[in-house]
Protein backbone atom coordinates (compact mmCIF):
# COMPACT_ATOMS: atom_id res chain seq x y z
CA UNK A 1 -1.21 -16.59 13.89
CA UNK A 2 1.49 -15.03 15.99
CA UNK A 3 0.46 -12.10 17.91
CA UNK A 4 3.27 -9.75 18.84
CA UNK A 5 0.92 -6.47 20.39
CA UNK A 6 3.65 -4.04 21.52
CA UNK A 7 2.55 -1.35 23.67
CA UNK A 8 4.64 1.50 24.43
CA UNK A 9 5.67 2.55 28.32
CA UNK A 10 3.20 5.03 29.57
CA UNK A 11 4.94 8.25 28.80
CA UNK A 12 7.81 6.85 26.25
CA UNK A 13 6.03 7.34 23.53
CA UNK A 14 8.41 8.50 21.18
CA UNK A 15 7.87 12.13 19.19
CA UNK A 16 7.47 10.54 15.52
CA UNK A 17 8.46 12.87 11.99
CA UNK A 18 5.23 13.89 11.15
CA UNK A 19 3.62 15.27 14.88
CA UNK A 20 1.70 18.08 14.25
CA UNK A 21 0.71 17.51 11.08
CA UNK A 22 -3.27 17.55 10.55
CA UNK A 23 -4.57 15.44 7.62
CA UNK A 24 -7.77 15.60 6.15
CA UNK A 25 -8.60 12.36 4.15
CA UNK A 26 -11.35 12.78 1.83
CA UNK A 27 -10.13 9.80 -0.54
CA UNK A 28 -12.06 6.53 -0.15
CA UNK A 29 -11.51 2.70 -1.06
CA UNK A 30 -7.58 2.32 -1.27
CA UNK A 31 -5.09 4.37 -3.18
CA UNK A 32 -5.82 7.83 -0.46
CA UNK A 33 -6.27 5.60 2.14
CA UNK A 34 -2.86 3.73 2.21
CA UNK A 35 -1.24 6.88 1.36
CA UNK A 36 -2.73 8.75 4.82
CA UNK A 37 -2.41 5.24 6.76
CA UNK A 38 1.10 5.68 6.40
CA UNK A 39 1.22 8.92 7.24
CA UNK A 40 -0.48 8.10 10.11
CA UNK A 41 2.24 5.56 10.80
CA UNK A 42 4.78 8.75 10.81
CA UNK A 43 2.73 10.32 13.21
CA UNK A 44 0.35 12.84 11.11
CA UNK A 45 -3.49 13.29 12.23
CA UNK A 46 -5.49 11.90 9.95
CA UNK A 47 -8.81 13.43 9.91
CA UNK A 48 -10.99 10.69 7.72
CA UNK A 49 -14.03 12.31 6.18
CA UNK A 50 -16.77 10.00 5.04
CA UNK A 51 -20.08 10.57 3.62
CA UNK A 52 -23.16 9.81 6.24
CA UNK A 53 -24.60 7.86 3.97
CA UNK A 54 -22.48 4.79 4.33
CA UNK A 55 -19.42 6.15 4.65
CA UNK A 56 -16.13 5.25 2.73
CA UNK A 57 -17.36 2.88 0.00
CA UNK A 58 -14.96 0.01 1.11
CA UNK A 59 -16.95 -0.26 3.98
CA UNK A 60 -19.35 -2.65 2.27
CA UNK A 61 -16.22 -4.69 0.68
CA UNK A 62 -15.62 -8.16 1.72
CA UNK A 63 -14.01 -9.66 3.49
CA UNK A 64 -16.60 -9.70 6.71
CA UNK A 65 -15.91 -10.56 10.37
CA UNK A 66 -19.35 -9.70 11.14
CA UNK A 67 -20.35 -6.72 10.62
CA UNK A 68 -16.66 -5.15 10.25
CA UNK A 69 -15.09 -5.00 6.38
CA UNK A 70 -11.28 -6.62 7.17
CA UNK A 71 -10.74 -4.68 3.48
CA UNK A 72 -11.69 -1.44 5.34
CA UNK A 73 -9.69 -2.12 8.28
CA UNK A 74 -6.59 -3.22 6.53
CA UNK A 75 -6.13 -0.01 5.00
CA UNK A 76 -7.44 2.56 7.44
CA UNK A 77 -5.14 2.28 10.84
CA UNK A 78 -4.62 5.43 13.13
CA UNK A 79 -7.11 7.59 11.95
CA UNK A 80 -9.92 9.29 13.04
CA UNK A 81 -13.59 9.31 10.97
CA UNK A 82 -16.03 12.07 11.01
CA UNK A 83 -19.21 11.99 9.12
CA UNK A 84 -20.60 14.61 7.12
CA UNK A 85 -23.43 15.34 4.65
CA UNK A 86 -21.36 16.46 1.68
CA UNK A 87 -24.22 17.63 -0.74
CA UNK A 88 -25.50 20.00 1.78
CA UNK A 89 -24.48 24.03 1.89
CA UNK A 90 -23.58 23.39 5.91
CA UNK A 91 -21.94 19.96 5.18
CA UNK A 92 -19.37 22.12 2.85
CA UNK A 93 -18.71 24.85 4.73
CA UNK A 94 -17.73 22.84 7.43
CA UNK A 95 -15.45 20.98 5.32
CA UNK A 96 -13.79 24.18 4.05
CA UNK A 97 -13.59 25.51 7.24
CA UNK A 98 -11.58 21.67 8.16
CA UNK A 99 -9.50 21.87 4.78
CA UNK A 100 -8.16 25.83 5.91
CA UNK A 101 -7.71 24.22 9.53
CA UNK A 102 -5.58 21.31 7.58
CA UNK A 103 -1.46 21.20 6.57
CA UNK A 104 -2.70 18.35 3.74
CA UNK A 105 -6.04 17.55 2.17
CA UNK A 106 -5.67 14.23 0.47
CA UNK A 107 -8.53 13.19 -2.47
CA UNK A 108 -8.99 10.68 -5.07
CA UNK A 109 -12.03 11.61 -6.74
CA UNK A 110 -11.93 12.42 -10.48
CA UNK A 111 -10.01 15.64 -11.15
CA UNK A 112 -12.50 18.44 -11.34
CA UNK A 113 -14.59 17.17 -8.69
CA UNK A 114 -13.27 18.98 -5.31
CA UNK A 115 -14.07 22.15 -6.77
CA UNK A 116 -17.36 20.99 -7.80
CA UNK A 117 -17.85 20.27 -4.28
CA UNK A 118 -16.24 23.68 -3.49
CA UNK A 119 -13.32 22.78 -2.23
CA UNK A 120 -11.65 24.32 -5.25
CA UNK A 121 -7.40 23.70 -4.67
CA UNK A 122 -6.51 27.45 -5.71
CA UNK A 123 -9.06 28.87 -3.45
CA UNK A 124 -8.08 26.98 -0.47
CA UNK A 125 -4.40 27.74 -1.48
CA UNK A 126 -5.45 31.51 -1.75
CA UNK A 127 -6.90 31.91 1.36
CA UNK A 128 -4.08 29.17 3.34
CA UNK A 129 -0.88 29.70 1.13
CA UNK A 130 0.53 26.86 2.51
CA UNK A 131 -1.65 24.27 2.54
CA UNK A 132 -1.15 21.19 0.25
CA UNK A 133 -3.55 19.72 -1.53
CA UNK A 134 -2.83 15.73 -2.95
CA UNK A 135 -5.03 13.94 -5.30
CA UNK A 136 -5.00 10.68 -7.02
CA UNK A 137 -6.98 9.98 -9.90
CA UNK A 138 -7.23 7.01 -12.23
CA UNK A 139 -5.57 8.65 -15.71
CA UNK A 140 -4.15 11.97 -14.67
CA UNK A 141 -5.33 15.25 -15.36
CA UNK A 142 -4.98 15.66 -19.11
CA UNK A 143 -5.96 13.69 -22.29
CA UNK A 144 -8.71 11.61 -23.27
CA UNK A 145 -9.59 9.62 -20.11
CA UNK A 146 -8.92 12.27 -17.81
CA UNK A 147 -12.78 11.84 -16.84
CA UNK A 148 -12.83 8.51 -16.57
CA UNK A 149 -13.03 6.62 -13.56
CA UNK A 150 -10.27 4.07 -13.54
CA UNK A 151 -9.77 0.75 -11.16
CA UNK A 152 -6.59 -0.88 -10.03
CA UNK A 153 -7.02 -3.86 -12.27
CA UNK A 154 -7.57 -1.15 -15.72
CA UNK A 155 -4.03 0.45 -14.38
CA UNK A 156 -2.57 -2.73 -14.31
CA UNK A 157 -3.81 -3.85 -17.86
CA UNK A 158 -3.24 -0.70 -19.61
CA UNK A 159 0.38 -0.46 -17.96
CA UNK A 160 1.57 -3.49 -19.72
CA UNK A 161 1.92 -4.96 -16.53
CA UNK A 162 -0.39 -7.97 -16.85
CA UNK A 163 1.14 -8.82 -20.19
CA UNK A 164 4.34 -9.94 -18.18
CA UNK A 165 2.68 -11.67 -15.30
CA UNK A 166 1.44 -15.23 -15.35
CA UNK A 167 2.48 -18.34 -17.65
CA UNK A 168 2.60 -17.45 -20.98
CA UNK A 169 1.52 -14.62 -23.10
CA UNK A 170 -1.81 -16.74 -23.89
CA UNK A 171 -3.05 -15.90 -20.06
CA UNK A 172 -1.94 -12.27 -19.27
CA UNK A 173 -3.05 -12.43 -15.32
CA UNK A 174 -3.23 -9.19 -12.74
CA UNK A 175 -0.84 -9.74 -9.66
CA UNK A 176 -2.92 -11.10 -6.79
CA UNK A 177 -3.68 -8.05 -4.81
CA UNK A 178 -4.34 -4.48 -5.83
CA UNK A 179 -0.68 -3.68 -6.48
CA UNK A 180 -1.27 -0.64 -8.40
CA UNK A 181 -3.85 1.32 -5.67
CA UNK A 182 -1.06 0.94 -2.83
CA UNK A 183 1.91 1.66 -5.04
CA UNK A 184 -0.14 5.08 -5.82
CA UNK A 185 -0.50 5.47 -2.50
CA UNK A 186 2.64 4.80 -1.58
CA UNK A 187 4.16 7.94 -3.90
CA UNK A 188 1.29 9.99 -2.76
CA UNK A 189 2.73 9.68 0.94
CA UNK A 190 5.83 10.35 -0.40
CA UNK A 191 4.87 13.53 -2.47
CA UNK A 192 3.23 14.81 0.86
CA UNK A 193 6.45 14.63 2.47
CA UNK A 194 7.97 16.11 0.30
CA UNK A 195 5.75 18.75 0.16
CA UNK A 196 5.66 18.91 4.09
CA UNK A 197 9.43 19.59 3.56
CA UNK A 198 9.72 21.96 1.24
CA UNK A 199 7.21 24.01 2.71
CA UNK A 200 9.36 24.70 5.15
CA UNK A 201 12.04 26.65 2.90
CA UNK A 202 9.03 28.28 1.02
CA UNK A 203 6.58 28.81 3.27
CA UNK A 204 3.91 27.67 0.26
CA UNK A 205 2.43 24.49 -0.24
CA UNK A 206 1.81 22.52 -3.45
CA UNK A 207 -0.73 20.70 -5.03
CA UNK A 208 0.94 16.93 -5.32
CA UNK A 209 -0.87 14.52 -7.58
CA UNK A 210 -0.24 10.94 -9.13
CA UNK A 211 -2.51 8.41 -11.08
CA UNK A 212 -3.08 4.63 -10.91
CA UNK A 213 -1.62 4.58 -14.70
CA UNK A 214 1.23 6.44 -14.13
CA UNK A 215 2.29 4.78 -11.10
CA UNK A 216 1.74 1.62 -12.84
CA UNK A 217 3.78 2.56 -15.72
CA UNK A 218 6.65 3.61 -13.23
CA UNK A 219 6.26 0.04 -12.30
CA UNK A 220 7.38 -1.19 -15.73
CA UNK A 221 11.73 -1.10 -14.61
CA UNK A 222 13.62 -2.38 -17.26
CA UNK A 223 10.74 -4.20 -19.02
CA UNK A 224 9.43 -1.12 -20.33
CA UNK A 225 12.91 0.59 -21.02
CA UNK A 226 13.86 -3.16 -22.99
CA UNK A 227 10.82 -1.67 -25.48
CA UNK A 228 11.80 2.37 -25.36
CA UNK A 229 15.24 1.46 -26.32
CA UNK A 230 15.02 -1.72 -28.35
CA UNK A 231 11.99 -1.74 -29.54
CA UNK A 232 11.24 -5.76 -28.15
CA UNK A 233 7.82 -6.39 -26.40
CA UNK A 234 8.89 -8.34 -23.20
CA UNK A 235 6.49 -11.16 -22.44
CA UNK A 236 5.58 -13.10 -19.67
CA UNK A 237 8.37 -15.70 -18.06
CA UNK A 238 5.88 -17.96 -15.38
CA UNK A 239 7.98 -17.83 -12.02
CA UNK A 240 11.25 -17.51 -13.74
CA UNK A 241 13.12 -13.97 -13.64
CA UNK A 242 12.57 -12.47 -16.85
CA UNK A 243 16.27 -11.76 -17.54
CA UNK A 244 18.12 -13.31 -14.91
CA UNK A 245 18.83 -17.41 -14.50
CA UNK A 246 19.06 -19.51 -12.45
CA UNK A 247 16.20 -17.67 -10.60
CA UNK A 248 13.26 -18.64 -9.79
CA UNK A 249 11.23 -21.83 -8.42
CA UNK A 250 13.02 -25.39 -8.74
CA UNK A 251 11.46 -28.63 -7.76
CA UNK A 252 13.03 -30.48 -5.02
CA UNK A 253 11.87 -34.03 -3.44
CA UNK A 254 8.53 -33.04 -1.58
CA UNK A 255 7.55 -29.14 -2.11
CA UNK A 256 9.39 -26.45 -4.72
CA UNK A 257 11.52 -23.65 -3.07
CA UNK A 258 13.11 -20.37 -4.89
CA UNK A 259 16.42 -19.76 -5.69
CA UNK A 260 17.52 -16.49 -6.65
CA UNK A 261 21.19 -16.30 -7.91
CA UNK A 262 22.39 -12.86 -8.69
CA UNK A 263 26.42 -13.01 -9.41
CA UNK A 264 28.96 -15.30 -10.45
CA UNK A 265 30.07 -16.44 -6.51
CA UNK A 266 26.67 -17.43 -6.20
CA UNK A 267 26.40 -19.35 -9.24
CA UNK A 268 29.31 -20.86 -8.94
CA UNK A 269 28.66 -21.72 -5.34
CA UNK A 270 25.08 -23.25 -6.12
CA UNK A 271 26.86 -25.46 -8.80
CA UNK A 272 29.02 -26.70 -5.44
CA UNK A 273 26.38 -27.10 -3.46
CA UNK A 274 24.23 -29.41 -6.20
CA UNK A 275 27.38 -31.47 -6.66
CA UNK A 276 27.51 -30.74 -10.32
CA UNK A 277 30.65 -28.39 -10.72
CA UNK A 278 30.98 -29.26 -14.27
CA UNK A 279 28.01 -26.80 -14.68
CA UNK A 280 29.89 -23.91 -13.79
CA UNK A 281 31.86 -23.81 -16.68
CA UNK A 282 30.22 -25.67 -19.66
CA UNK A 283 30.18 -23.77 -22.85
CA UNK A 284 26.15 -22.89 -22.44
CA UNK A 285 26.05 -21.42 -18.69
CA UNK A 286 29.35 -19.78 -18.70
CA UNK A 287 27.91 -15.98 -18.27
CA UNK A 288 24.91 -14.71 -17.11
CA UNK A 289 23.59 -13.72 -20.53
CA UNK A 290 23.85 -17.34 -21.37
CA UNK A 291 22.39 -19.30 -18.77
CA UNK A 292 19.07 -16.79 -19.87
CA UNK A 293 19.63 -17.79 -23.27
CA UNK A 294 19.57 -21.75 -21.89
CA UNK A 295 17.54 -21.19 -19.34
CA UNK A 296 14.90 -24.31 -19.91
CA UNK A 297 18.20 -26.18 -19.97
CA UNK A 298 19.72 -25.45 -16.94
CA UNK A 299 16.60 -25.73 -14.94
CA UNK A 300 16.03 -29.37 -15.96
CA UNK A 301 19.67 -29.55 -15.14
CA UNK A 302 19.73 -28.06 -11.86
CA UNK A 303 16.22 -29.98 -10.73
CA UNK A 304 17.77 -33.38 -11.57
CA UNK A 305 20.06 -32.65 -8.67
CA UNK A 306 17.32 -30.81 -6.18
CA UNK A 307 15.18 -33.55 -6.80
CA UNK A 308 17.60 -35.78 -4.58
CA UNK A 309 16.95 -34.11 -1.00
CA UNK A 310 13.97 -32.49 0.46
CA UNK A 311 13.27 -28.57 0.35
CA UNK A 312 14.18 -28.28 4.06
CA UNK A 313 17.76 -29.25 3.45
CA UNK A 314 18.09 -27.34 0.40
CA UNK A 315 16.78 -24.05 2.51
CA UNK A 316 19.33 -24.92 4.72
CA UNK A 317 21.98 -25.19 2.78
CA UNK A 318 21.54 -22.25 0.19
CA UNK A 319 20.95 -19.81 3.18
CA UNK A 320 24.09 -20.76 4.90
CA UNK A 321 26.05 -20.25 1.93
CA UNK A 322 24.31 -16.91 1.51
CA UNK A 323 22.61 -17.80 -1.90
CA UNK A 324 19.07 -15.91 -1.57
CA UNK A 325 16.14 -18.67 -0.79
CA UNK A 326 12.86 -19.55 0.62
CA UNK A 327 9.79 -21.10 0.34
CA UNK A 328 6.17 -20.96 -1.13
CA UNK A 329 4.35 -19.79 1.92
CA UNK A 330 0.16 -19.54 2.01
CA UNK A 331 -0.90 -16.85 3.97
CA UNK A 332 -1.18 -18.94 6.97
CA UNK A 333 2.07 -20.50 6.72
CA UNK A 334 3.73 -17.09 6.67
CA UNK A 335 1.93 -15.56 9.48
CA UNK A 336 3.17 -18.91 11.62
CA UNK A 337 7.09 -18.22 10.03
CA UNK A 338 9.65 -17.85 13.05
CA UNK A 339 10.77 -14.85 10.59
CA UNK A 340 7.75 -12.82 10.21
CA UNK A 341 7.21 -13.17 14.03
CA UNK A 342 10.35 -11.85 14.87
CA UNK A 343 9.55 -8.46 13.30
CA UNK A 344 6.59 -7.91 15.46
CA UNK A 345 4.88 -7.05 12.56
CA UNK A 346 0.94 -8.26 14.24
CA UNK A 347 -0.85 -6.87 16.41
CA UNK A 348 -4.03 -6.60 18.37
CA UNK A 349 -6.20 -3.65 18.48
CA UNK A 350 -9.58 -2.92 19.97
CA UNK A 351 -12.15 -1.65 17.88
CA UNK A 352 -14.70 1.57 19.16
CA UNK A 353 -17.20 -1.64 20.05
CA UNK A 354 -14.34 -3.52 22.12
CA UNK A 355 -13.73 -6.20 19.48
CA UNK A 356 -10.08 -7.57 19.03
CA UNK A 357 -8.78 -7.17 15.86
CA UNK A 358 -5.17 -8.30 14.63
CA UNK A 359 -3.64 -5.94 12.37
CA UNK A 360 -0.93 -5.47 10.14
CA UNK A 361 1.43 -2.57 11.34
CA UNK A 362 2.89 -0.12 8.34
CA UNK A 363 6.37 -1.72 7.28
CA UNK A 364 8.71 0.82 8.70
CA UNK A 365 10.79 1.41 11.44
CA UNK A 366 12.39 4.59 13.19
CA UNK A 367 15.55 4.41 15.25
CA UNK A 368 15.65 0.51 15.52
CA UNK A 369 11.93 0.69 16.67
CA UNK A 370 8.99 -0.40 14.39
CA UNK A 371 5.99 1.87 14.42
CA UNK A 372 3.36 1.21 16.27
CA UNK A 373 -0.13 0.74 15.44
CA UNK A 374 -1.65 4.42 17.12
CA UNK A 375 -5.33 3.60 16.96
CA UNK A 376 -7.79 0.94 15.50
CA UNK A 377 -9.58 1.63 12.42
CA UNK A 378 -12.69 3.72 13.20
CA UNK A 379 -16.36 3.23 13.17
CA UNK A 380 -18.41 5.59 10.51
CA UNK A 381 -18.55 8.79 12.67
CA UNK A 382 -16.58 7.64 15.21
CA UNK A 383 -14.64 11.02 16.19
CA UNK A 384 -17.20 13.38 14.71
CA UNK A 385 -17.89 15.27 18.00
CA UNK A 386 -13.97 15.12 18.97
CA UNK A 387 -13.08 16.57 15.84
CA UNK A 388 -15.28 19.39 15.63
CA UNK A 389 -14.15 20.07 19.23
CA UNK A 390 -11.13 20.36 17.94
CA UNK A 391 -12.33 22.74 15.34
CA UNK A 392 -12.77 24.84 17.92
CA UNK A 393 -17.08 24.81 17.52
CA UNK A 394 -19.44 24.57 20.20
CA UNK A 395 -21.75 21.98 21.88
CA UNK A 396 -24.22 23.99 20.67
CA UNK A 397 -22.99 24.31 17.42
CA UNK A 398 -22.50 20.80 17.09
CA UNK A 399 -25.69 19.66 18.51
CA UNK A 400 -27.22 21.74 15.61
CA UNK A 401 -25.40 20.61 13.19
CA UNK A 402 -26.35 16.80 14.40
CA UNK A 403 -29.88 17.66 14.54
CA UNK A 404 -30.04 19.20 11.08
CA UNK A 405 -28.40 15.64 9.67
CA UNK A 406 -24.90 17.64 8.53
CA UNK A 407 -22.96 15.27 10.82
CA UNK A 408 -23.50 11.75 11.89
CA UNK A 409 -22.05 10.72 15.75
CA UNK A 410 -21.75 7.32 16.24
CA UNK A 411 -23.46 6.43 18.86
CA UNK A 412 -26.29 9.05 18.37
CA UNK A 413 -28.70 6.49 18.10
CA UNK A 414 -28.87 6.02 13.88
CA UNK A 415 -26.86 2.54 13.24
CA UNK A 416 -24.02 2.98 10.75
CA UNK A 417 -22.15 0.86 9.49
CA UNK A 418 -18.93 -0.41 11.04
């Protein structure tokens, strides 16, 4: 694995969009948690409140590297934890008292429930105006599965989305990681921003919300306007671009490579490059709509020629005539790519108990500059005393509250879970 750590000058660290902002994260396993890691990424304090009793619930997700969840740590970069007894009356008072001290409260538990823990969103609105409040859920708010708790693998069946991925419509198969959670995620950060913006004209916040299905139906392009406006059911098309050809993965002599043509130079160019010009012109690949119509065709057609050198040559050749390419990469193989090291995009963090761990940084960059990985994921209760400080509440106070079990410390003696 390449390691590229990049640490900043002392001093240079740059002022990112979102300083200033205070987050409190009270979502757990994924969808909440991307959303505030990017946020984080942008520069937001992100307050992560977990329950004492175990904390955020991806905690005890595999994978392991001892005691740590890597499925925990992938998703919760840059923030802070504190732990907190949410059944009890001090447990949420203090967390009202956190939520008014907030500019965002993000949740993802089933609509209904932050008011049941008394965190109602009008109330906090009423009493901070602008404050904005961001949920998640797994349906939405309204009809008959409002209530219901929903998964990322549910969103991605009931979507349609599974009935276009894999090899035929006989094995309708989910995409291989939880697509649907980050996605949500992903337009909950971007809701928040929005927000975060227009609060700024107004004064007022909002209350910003999404759902696994309806994020997963956004998902759905032009497959699921080729049924609202025709009325077809698209169905699966393997590796092969479901309208677009040739596009997809061709054999070659040793390993298969994609090729992704997407105009007429570059079709006519790949027909160069395969030595069979002839292609370029017969009757049955003339246009795009009819090389999809031929498609089964043309691939046997095109292979016969790939089949004569090695992928490596092929890569080669296709990327110098500027014909999008590349290979079938493992994990492994794509953490070793010249590529993905050049983008800096790993690096090492040490965890609250001085562990190394290599981490993914968020995907975006500022002024030429990709951001930088602020702080390591954090052990259950790991800035409990530091945030409260920050809430402005005594050692006294907060010695009470530890004694009476409304807050966990880490490091207070009481193992908790990494």
């Amino acid at each position: 694995m390449n390691d590229t750590s990049r640490a900043l000058p002392s001093g240079h660290a740059p002022r990112l969009p979102l300083d200033g902002v205070r987050i409190l994260d009270l979502s757990r396993a994924l969808a909440g948690p991307w959303a505030t890691a990017l946020l984080s990424d942008l520069g937001a304090e992100v307050v992560k409140v977990e329950s004492i009793s175990g904390g955020d619930s991806s905690r005890s997700w595999p994978p392991f590297e001892g005691e740590h969840s890597l499925y925990f740590d992938s998703t919760n970069r840059g923030k802070s934890s504190i732990a907190v007894d949410f059944y009890s009356a001090e447990g949420r008072r203090l967390l009202w008292d956190l939520a008014v001290g907030a500019d965002v409260v993000v949740e993802n538990f089933r609509p209904g429930v932050l008011s049941e823990m008394g965190l109602d969103p009008d109330a906090l609105r009423d009493t901070k105006p602008g404050l904005i409040v961001a949920s998640v859920s797994g349906f939405g708010t309204s009809g008959p599965l409002a209530q219901s708790a929903g998964l990322d693998q549910v969103a991605q069946g009931m979507s349609g989305l599974m009935s276009v991925t894999g090899p035929d419509a006989d094995h309708p198969t989910r995409v291989g990681v939880p697509i649907i959670d980050m996605v949500s995620g992903i337009y909950l950060a971007l809701g928040i921003a929005a927000a975060l913006v227009g609060r700024h004209g107004s004064g007022h916040g909002s209350q910003v919300a999404t759902s696994l299905l309806e994020s997963a139906l956004s998902l759905s392009a032009f497959q699921g306007q080729a049924y609202l406006s025709t009325g077809r059911v698209p169905t699966p098309q393997g590796n092969n671009h479901p309208v677009l050809s040739p596009y997809g993965v061709f054999a070659t002599a040793d390993i298969p490579i994609i090729i992704a043509v997407g105009n007429e130079r570059q079709w006519r160019q790949l027909c160069a490059l395969v030595e069979a010009p002839d292609l370029a012109d017969h009757p049955d690949y003339r246009t795009g709509a009819l090389r999809g119509q031929h498609r089964a065709a043309l691939t046997d057609a095109l292979e016969d020629r790939l089949r004569r050198r090695p992928a490596s040559q092929w890569l080669a050749a296709l990327r110098d005539a500027k014909i999008p390419t590349g290979p079938i990469y493992t994990y492994a193989q794509a953490f070793a790519d010249e590529q993905v090291s050049s983008l800096g995009m790993v690096t090492t963090v040490e965890r609250a108990d001085g562990s190394p761990l290599p981490l993914l940084r968020g995907p975006l960059s500022l002024d030429r500059a990709p951001l930088p990985v602020r702080k390591a994921p954090p052990s259950l209760g790991e800035d409990t005393r530091a945030v409260l400080e920050g809430a402005g509440l005594t050692e006294d106070q907060i010695t009470a509250l530890a004694d009476a079990g409304v807050v966990r410390m880490a490091g207070d003696g009481t193992k908790v879970p990494a």
